[in-house]
PDB file of N, CA and C in Angstrom:
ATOM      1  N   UNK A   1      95.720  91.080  96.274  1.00  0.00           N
ATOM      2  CA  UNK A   1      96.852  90.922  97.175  1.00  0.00           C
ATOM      3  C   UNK A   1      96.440  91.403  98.562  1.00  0.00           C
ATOM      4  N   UNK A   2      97.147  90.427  99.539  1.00  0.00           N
ATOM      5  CA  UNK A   2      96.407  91.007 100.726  1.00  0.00           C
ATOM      6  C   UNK A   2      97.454  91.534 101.330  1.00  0.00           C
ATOM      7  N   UNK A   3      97.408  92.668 101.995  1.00  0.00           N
ATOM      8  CA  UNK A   3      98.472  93.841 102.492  1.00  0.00           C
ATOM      9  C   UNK A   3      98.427  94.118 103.827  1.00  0.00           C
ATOM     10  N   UNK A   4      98.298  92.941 104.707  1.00  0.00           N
ATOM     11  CA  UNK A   4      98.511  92.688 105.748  1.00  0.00           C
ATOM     12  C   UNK A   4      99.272  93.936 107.049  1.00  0.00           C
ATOM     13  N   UNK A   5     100.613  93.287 106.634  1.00  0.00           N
ATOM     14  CA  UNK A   5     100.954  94.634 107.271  1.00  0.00           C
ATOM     15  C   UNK A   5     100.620  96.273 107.152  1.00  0.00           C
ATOM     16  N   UNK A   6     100.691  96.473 105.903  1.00  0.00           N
ATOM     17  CA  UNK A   6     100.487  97.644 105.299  1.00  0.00           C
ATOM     18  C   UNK A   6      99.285  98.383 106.204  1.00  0.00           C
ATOM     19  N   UNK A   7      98.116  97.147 106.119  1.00  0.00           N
ATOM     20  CA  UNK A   7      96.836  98.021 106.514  1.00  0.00           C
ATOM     21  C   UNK A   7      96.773  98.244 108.280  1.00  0.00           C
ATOM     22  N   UNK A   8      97.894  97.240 108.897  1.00  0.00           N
ATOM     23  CA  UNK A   8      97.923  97.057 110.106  1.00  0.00           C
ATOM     24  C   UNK A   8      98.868  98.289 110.618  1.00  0.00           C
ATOM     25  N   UNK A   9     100.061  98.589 109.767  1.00  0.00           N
ATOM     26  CA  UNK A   9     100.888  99.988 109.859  1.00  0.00           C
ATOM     27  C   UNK A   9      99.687 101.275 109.635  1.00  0.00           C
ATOM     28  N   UNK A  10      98.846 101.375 108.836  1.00  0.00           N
ATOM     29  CA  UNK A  10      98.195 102.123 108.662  1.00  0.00           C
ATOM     30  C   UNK A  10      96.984 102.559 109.725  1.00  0.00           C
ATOM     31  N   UNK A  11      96.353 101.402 110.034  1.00  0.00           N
ATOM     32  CA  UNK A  11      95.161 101.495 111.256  1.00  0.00           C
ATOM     33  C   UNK A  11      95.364 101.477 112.423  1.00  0.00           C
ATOM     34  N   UNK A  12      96.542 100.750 113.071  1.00  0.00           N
ATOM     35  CA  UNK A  12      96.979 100.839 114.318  1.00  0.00           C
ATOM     36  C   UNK A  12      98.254 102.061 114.255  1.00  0.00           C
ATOM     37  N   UNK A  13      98.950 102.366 113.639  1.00  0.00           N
ATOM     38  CA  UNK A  13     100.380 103.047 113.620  1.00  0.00           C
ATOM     39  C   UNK A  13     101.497 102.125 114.040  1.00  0.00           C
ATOM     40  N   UNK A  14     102.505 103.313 114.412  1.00  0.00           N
ATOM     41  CA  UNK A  14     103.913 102.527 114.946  1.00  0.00           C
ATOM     42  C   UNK A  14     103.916 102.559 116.155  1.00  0.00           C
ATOM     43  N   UNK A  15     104.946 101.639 117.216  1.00  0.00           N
ATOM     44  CA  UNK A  15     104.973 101.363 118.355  1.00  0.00           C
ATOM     45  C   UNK A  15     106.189 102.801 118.664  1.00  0.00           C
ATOM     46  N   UNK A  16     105.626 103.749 119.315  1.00  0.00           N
ATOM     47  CA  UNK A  16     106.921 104.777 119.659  1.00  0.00           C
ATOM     48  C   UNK A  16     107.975 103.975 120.601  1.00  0.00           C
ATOM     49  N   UNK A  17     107.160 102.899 121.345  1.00  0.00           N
ATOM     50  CA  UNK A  17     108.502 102.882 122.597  1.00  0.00           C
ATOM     51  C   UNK A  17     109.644 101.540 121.505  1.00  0.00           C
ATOM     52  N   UNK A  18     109.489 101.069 120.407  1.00  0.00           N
ATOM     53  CA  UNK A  18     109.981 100.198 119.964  1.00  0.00           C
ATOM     54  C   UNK A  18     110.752 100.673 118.342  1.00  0.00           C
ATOM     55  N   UNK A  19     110.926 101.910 118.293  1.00  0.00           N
ATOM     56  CA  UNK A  19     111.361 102.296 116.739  1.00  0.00           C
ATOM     57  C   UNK A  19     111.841 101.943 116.276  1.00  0.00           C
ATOM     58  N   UNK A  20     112.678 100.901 116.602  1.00  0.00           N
ATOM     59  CA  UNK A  20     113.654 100.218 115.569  1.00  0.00           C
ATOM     60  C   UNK A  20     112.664  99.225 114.538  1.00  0.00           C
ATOM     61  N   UNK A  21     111.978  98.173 115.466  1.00  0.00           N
ATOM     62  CA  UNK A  21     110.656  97.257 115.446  1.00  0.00           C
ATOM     63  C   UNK A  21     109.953  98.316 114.180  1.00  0.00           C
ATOM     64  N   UNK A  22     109.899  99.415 114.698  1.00  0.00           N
ATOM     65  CA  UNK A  22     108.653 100.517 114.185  1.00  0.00           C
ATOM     66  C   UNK A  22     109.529 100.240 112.270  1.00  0.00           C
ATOM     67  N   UNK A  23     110.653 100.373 112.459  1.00  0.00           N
ATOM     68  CA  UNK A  23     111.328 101.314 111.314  1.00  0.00           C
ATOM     69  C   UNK A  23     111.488 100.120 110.207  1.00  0.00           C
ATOM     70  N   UNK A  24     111.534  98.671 111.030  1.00  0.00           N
ATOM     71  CA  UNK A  24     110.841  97.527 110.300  1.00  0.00           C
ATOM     72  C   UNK A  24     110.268  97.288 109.572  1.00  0.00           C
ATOM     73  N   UNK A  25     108.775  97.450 110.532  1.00  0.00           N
ATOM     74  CA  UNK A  25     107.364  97.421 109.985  1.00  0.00           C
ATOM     75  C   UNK A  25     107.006  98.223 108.760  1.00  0.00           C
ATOM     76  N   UNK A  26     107.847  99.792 108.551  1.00  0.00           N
ATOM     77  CA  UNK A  26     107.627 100.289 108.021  1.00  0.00           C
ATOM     78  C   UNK A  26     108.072 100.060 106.309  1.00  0.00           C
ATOM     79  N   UNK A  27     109.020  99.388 107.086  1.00  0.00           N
ATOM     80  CA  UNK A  27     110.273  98.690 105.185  1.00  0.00           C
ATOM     81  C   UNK A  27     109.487  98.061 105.080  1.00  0.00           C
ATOM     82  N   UNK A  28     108.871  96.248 105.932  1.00  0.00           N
ATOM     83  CA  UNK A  28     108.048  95.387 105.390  1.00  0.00           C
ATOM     84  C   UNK A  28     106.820  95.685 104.725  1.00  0.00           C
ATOM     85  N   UNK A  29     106.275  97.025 104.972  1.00  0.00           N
ATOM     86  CA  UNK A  29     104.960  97.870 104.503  1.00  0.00           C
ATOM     87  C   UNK A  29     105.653  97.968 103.531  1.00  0.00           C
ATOM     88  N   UNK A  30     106.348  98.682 102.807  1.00  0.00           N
ATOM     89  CA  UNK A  30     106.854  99.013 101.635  1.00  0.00           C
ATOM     90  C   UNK A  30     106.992  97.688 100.645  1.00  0.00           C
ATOM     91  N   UNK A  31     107.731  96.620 101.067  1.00  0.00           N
ATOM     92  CA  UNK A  31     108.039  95.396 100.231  1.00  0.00           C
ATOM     93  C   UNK A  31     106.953  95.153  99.743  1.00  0.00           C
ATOM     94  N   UNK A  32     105.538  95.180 100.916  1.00  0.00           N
ATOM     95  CA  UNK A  32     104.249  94.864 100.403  1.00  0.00           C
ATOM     96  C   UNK A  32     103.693  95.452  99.292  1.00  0.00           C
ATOM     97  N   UNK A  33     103.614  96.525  99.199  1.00  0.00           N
ATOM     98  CA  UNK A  33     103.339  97.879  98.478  1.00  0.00           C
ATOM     99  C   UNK A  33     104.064  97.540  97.079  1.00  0.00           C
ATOM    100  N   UNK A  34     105.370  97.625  97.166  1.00  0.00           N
ATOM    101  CA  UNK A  34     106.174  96.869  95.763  1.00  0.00           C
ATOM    102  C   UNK A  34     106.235  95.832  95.270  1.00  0.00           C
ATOM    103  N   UNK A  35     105.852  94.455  95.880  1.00  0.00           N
ATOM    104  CA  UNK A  35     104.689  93.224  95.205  1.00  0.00           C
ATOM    105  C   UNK A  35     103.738  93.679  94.460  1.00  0.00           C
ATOM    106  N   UNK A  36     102.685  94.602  94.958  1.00  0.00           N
ATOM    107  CA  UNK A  36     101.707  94.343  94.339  1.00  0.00           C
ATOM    108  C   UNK A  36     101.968  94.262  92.858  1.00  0.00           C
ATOM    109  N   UNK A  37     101.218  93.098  91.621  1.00  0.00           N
ATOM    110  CA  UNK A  37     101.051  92.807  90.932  1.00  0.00           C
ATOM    111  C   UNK A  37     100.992  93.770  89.799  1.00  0.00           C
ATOM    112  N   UNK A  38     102.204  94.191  88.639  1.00  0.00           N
ATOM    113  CA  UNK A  38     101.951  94.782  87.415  1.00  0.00           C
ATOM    114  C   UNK A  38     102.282  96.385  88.198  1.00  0.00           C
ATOM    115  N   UNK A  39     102.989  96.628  88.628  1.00  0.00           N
ATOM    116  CA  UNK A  39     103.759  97.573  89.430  1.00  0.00           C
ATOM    117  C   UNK A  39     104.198  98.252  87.958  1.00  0.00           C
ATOM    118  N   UNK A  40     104.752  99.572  87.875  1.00  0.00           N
ATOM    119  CA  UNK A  40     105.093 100.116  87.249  1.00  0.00           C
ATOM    120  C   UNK A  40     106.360 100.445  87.680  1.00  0.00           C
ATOM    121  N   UNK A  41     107.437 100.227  87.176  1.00  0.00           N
ATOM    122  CA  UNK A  41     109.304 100.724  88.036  1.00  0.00           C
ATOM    123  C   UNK A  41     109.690 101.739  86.849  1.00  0.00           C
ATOM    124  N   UNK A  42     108.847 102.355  85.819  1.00  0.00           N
ATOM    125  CA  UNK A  42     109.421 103.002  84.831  1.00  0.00           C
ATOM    126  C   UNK A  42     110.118 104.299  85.553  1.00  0.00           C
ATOM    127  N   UNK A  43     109.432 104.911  86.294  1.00  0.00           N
ATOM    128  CA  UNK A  43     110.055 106.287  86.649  1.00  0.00           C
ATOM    129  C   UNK A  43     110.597 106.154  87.818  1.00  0.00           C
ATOM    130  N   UNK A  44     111.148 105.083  88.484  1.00  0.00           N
ATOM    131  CA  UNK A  44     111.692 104.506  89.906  1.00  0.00           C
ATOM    132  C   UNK A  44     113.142 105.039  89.226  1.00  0.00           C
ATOM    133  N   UNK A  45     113.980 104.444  90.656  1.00  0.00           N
ATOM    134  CA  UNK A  45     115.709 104.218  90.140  1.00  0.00           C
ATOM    135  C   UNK A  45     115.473 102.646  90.257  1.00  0.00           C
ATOM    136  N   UNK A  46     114.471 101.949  90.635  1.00  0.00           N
ATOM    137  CA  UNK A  46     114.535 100.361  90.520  1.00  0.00           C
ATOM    138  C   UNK A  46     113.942 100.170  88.888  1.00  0.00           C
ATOM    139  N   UNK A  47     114.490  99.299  88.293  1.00  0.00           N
ATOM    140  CA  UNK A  47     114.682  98.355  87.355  1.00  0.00           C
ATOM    141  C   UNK A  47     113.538  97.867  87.197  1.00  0.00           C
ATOM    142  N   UNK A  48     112.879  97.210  88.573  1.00  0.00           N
ATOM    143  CA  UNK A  48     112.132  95.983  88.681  1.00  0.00           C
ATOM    144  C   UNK A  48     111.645  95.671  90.142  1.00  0.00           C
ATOM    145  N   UNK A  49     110.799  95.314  90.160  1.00  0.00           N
ATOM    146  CA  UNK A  49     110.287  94.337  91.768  1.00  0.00           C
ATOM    147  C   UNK A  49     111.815  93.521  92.464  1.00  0.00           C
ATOM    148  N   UNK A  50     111.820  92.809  91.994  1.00  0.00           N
ATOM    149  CA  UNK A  50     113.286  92.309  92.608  1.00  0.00           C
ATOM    150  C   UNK A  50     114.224  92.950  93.192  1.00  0.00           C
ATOM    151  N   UNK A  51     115.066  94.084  92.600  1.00  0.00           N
ATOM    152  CA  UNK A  51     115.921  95.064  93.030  1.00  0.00           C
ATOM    153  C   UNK A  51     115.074  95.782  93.520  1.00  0.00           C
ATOM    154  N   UNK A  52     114.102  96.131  94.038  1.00  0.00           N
ATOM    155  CA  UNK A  52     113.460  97.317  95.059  1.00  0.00           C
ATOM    156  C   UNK A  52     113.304  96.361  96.436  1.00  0.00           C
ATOM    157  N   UNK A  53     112.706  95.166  96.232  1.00  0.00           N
ATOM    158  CA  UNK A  53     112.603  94.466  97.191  1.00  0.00           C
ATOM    159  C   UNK A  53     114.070  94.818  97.618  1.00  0.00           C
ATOM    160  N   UNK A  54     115.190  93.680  97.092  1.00  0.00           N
ATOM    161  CA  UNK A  54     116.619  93.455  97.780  1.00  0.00           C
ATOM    162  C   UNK A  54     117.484  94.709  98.086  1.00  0.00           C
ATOM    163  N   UNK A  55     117.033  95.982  97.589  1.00  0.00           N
ATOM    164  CA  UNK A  55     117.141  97.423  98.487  1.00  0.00           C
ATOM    165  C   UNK A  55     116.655  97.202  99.927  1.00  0.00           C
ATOM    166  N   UNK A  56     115.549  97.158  99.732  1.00  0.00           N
ATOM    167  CA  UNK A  56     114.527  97.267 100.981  1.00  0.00           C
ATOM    168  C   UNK A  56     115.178  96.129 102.130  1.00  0.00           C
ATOM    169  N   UNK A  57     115.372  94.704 101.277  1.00  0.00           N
ATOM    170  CA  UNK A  57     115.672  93.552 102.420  1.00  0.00           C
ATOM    171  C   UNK A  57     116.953  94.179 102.657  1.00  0.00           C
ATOM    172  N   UNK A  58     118.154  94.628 102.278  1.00  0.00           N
ATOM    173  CA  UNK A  58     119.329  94.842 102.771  1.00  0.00           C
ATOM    174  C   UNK A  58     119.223  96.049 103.819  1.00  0.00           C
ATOM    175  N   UNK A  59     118.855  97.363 104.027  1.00  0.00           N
ATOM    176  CA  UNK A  59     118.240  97.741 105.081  1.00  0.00           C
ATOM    177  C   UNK A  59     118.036  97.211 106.274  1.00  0.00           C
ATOM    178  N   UNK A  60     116.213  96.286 105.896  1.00  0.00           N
ATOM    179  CA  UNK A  60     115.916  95.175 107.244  1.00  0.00           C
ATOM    180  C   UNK A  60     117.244  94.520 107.859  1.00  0.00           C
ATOM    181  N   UNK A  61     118.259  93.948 107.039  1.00  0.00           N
ATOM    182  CA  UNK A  61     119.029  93.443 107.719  1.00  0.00           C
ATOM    183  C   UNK A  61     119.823  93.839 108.244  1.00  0.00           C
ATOM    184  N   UNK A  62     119.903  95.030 108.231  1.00  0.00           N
ATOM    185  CA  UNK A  62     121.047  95.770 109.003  1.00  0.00           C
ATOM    186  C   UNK A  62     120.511  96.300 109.574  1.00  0.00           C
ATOM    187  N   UNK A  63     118.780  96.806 110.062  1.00  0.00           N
ATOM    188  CA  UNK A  63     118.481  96.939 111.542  1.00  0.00           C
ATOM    189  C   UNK A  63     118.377  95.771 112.203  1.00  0.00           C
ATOM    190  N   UNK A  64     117.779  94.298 111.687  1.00  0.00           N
ATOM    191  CA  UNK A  64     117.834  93.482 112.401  1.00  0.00           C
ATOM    192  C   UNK A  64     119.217  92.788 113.043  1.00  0.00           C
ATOM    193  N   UNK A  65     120.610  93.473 112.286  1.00  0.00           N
ATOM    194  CA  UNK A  65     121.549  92.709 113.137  1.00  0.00           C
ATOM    195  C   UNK A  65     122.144  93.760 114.294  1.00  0.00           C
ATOM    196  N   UNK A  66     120.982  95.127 114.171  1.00  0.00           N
ATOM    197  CA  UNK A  66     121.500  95.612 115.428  1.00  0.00           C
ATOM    198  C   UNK A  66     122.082  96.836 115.112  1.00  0.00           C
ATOM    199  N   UNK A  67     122.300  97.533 114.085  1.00  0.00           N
ATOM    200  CA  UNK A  67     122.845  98.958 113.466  1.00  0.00           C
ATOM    201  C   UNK A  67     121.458  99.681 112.628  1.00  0.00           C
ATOM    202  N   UNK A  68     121.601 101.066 112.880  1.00  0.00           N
ATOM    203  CA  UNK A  68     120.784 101.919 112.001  1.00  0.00           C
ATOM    204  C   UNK A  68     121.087 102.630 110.860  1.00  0.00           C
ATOM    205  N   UNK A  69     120.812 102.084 109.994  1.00  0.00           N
ATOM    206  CA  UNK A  69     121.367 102.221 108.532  1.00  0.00           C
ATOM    207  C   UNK A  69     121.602 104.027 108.376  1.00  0.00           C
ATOM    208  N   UNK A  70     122.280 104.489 107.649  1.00  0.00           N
ATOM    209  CA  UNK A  70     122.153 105.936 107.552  1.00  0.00           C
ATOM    210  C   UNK A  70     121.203 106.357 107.113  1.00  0.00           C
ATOM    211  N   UNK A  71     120.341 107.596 107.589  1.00  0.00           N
ATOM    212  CA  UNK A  71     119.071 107.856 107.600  1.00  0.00           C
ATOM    213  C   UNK A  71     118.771 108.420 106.498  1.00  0.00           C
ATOM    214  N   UNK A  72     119.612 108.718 105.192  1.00  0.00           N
ATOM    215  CA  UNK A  72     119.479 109.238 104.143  1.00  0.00           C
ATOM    216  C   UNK A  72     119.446 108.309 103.145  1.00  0.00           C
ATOM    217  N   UNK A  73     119.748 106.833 103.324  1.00  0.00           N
ATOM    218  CA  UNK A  73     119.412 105.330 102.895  1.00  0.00           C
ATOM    219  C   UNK A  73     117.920 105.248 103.008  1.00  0.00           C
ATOM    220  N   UNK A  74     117.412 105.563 104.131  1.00  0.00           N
ATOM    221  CA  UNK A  74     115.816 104.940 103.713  1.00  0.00           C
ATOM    222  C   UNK A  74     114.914 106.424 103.575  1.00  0.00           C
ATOM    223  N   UNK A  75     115.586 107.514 104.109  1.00  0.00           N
ATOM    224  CA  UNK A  75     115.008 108.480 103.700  1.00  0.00           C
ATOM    225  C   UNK A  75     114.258 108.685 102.350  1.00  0.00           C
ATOM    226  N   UNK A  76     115.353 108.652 101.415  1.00  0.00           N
ATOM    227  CA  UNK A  76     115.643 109.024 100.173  1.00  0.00           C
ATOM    228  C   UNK A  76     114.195 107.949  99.487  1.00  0.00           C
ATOM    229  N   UNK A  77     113.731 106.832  99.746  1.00  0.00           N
ATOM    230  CA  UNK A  77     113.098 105.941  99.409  1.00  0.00           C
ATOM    231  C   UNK A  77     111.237 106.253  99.881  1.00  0.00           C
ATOM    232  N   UNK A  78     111.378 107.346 101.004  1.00  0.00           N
ATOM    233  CA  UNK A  78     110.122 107.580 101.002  1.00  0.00           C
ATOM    234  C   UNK A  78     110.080 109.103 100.308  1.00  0.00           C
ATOM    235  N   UNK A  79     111.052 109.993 100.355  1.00  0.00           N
ATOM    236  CA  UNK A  79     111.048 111.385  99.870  1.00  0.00           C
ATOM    237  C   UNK A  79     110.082 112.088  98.494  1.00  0.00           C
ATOM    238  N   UNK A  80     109.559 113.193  98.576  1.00  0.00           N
ATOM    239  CA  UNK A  80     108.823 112.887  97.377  1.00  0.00           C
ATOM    240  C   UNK A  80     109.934 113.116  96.043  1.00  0.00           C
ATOM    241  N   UNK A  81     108.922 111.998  95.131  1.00  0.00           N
ATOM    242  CA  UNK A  81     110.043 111.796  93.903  1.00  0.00           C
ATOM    243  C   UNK A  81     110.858 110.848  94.420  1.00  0.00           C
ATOM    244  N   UNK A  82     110.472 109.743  95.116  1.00  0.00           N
ATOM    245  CA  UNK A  82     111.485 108.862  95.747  1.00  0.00           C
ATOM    246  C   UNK A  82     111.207 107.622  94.851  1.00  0.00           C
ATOM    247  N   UNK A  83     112.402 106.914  95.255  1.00  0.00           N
ATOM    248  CA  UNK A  83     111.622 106.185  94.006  1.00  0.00           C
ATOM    249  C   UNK A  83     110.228 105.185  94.603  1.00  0.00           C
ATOM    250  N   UNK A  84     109.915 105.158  96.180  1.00  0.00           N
ATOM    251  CA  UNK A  84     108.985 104.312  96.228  1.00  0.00           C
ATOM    252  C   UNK A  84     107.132 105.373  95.901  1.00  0.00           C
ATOM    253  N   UNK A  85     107.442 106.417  95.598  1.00  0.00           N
ATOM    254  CA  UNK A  85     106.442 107.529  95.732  1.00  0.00           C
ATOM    255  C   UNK A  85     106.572 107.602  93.937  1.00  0.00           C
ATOM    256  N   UNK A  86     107.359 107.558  93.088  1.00  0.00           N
ATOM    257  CA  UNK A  86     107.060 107.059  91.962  1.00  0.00           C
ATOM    258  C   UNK A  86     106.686 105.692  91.319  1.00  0.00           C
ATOM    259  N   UNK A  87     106.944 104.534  91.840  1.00  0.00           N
ATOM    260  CA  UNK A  87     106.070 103.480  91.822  1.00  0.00           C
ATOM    261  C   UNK A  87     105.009 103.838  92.369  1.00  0.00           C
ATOM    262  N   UNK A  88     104.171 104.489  93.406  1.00  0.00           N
ATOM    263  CA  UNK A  88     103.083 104.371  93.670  1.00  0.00           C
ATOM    264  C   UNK A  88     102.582 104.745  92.735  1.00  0.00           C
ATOM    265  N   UNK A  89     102.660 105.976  92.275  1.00  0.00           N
ATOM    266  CA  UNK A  89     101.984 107.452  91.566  1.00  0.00           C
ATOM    267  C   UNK A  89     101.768 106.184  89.974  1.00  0.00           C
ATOM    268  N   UNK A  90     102.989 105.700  89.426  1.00  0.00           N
ATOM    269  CA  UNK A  90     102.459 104.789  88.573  1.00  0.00           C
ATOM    270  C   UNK A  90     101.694 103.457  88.357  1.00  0.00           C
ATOM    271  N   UNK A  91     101.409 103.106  89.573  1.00  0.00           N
ATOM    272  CA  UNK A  91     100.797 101.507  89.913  1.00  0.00           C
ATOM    273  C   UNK A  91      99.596 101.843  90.217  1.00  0.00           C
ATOM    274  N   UNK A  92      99.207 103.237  90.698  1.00  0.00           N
ATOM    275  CA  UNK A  92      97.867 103.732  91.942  1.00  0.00           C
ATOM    276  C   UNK A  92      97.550 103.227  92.812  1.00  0.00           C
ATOM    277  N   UNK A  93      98.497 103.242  94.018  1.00  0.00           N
ATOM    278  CA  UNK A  93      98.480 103.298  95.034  1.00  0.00           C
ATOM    279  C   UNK A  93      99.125 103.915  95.937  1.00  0.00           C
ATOM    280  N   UNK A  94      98.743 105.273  95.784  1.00  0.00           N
ATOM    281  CA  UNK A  94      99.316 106.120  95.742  1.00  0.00           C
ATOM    282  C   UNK A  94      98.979 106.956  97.271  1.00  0.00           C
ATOM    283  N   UNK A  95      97.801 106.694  97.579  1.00  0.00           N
ATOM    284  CA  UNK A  95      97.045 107.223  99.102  1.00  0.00           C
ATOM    285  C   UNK A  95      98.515 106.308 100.043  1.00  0.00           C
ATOM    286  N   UNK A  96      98.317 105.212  99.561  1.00  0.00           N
ATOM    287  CA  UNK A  96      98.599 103.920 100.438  1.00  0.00           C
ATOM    288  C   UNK A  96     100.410 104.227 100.560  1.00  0.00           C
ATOM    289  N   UNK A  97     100.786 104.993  99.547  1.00  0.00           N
ATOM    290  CA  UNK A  97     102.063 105.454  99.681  1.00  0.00           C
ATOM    291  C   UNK A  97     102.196 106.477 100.974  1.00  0.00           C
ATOM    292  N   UNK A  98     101.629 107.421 100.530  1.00  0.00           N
ATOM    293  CA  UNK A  98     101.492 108.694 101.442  1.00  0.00           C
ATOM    294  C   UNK A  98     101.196 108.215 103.177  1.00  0.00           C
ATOM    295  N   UNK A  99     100.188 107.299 103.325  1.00  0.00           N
ATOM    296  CA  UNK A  99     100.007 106.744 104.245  1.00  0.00           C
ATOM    297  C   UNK A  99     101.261 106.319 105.306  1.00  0.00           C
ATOM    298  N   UNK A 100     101.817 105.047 104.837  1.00  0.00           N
ATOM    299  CA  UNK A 100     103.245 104.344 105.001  1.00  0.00           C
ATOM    300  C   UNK A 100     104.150 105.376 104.975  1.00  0.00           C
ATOM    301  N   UNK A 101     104.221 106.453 104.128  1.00  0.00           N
ATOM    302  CA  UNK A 101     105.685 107.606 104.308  1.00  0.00           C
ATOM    303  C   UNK A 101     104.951 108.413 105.950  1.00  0.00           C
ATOM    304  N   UNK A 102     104.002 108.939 105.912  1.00  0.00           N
ATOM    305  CA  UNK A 102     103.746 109.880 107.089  1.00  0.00           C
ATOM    306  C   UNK A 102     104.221 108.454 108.203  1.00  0.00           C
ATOM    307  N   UNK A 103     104.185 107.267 108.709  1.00  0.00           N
ATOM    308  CA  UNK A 103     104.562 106.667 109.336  1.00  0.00           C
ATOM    309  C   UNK A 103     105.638 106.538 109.655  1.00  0.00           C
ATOM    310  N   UNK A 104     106.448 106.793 108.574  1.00  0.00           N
ATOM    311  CA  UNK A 104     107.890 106.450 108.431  1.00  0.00           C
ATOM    312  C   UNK A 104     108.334 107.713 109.009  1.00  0.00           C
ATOM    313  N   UNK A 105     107.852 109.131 108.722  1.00  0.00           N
ATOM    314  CA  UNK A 105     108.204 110.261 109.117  1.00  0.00           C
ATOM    315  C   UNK A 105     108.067 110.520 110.827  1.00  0.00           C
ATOM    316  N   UNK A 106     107.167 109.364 111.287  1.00  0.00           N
ATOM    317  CA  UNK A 106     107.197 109.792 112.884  1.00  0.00           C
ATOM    318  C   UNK A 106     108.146 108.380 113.257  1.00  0.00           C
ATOM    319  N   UNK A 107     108.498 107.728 112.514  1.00  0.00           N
ATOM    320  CA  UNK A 107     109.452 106.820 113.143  1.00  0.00           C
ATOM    321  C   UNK A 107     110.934 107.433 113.008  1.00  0.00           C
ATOM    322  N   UNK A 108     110.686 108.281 111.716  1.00  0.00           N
ATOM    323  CA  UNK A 108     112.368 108.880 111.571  1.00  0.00           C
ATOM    324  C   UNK A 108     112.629 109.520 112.706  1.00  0.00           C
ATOM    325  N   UNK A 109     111.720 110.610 112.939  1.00  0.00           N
ATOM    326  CA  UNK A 109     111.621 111.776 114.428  1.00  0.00           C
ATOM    327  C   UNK A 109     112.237 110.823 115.633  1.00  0.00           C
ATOM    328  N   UNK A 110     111.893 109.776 115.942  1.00  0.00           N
ATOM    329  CA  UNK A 110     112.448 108.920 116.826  1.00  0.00           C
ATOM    330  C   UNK A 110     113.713 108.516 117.115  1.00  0.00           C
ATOM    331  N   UNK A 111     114.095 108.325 115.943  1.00  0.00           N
ATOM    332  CA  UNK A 111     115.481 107.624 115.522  1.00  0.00           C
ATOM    333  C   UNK A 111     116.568 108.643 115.254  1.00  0.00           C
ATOM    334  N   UNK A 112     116.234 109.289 114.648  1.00  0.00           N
ATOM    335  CA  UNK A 112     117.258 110.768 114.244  1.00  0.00           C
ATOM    336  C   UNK A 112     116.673 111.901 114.746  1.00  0.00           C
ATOM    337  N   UNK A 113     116.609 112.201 115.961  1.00  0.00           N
ATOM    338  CA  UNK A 113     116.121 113.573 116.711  1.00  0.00           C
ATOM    339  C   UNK A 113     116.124 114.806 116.175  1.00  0.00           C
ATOM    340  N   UNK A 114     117.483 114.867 115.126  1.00  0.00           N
ATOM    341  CA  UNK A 114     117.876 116.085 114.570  1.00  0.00           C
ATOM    342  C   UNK A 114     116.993 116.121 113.088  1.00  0.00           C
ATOM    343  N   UNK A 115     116.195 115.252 113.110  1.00  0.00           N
ATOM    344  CA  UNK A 115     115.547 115.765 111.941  1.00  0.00           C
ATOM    345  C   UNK A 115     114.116 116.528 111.743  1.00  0.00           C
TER     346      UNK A 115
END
């Protein structure tokens, strides 16, 4: 699987002057991450690939129509023991988790000051 964004979030980073863009990139990194093939969702709160994706897409769409979802909505999804940090830990890809969350953690700083 090729992980396009993922490796492009990872080697270049996020755009600070664009965080919303940033906070994007960072969900679409994730969708990528939860494709990959023979995924494990046993110790997730997702079910399955499908419902983690349509978590993730409902998010995107509510930054893309212009609102910032509550920050404890996508928080909770990189947190450890989250459920996207337990799919990693069971699929092994697990660096590539850690990676994408520290990203997400300087895009949160952006977006929610108080955190």
């Amino acid at each position: 699987m090729n992980l396009v964004r993922t490796r492009n979030l990872i080697h270049k980073g996020i755009n600070r002057d664009a965080p919303m863009e940033s906070l994007i990139h960072v969900l679409e990194s994730a969708i990528e991450l939860i494709s990959i093939p023979d995924n494990d969702f046993l110790w997730s709160s997702w079910s399955n690939e499908h419902e983690a994706k349509q978590d993730i897409i409902d998010l995107i769409s509510i930054i893309k129509n212009g609102a910032l979802p509550e920050r404890v909505k996508i928080a909770v999804l990189f947190a450890p023991t989250g459920p996207l940090q337990e799919v990693s830990l069971c699929s092994g890809w697990s660096e590539a988790f850690l990676n994408v969350a520290d990203k997400y953690d300087e895009v949160e700083a952006l977006l929610w000051r108080d955190c």
